[in-house]
C-alpha atoms as a PDB file:
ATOM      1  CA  UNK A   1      74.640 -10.430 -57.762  1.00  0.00           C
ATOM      2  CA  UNK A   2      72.069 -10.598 -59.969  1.00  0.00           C
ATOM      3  CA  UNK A   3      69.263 -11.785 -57.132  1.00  0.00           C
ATOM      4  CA  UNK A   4      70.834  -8.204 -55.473  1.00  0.00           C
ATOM      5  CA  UNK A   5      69.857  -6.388 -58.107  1.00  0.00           C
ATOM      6  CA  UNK A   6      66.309  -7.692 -58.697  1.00  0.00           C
ATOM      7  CA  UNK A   7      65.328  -7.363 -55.427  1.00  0.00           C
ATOM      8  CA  UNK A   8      66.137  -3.344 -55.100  1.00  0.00           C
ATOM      9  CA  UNK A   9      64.396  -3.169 -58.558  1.00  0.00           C
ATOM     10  CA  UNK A  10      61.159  -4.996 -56.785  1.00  0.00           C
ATOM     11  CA  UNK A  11      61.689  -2.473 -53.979  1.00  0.00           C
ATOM     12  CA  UNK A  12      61.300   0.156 -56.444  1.00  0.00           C
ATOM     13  CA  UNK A  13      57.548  -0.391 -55.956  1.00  0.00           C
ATOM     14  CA  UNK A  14      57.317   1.569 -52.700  1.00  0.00           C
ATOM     15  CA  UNK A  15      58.367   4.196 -55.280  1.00  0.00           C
ATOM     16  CA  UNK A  16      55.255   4.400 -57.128  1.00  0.00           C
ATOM     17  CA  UNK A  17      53.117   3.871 -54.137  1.00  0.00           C
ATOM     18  CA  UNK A  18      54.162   6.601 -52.396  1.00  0.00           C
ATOM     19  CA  UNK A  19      54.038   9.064 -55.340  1.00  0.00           C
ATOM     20  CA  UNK A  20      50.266   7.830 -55.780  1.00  0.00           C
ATOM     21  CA  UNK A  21      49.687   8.206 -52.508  1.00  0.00           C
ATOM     22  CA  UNK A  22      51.119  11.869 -52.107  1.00  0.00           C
ATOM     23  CA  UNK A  23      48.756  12.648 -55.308  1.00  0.00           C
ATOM     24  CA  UNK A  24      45.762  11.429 -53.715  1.00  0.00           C
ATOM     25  CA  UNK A  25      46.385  12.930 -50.541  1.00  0.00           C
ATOM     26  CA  UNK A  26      46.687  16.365 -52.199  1.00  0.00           C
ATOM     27  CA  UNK A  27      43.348  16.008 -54.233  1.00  0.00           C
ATOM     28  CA  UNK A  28      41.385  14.516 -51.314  1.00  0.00           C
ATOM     29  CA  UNK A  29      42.033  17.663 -49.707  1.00  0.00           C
ATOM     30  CA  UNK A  30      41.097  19.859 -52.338  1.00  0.00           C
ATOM     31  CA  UNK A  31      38.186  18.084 -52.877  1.00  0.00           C
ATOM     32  CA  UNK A  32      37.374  18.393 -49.677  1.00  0.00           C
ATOM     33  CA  UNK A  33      38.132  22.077 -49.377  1.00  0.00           C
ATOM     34  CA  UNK A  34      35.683  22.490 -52.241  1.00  0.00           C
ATOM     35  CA  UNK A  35      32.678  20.432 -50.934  1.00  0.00           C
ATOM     36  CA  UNK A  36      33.094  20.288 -47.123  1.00  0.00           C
ATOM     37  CA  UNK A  37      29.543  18.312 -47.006  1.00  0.00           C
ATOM     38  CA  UNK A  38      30.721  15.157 -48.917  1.00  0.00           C
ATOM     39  CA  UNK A  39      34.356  14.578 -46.827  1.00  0.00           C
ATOM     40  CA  UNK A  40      32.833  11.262 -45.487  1.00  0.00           C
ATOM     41  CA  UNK A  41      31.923   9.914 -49.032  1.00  0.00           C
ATOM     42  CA  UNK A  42      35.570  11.360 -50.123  1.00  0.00           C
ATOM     43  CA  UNK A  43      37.403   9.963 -47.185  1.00  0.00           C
ATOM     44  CA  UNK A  44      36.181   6.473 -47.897  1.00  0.00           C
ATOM     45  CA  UNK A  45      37.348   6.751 -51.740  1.00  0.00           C
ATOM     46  CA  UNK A  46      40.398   7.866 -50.657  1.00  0.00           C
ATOM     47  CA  UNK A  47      41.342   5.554 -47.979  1.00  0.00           C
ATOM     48  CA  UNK A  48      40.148   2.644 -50.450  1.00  0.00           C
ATOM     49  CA  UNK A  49      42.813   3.688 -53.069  1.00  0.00           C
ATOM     50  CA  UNK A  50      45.693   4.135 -50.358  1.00  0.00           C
ATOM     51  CA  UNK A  51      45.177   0.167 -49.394  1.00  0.00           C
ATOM     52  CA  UNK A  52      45.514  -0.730 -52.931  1.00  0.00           C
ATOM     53  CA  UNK A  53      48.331   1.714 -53.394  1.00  0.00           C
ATOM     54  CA  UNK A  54      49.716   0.669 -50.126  1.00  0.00           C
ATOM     55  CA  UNK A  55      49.223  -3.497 -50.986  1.00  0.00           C
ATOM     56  CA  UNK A  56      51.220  -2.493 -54.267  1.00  0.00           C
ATOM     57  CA  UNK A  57      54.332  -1.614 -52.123  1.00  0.00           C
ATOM     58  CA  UNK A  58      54.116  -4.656 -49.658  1.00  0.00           C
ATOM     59  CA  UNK A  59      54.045  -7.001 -52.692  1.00  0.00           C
ATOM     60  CA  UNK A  60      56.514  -5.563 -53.931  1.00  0.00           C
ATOM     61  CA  UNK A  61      58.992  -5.720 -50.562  1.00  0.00           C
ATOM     62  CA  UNK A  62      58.071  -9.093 -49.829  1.00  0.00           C
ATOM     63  CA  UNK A  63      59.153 -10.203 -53.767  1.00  0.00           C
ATOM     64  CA  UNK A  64      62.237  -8.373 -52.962  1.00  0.00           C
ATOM     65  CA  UNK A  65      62.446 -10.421 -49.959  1.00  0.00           C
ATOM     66  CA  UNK A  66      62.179 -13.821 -51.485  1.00  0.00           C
ATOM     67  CA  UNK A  67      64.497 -12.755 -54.451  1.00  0.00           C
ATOM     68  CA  UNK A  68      67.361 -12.180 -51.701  1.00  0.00           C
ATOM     69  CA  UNK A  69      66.654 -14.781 -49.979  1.00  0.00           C
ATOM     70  CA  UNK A  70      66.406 -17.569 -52.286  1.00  0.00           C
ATOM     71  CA  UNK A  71      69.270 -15.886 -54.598  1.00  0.00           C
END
């Protein structure tokens, strides 16, 4: 029970990911809408941050995977 329980609490991590990621969408394209000439430079900040955000949510699914499966 207690494996159940820590695994949907590591699955929580997808959570925050995809909150950060909605907020970074949102002010990529206002950036951009401000300064049209510098979407390239902006795009590749952007799409840096979303694979950390991103990695943040896999590690956190496969730790939930391992908790259930080893509890």
């Amino acid at each position: 029970m207690n494996a159940l329980i820590g695994a949907g609490i590591a699955v929580l991590a997808g959570l925050g990911a995809g909150i950060g990621i909605g907020i970074a969408a949102g002010k990529t394209a206002e950036a951009i809408s401000r300064q049209p000439e510098a979407s390239g430079k902006i795009q590749t900040v952007f799409f840096l941050g979303v694979a950390l955000a991103e990695s943040t949510a896999i590690y956190g699914f496969v730790i939930a995977i391992l908790i259930y499966l080893k509890g």
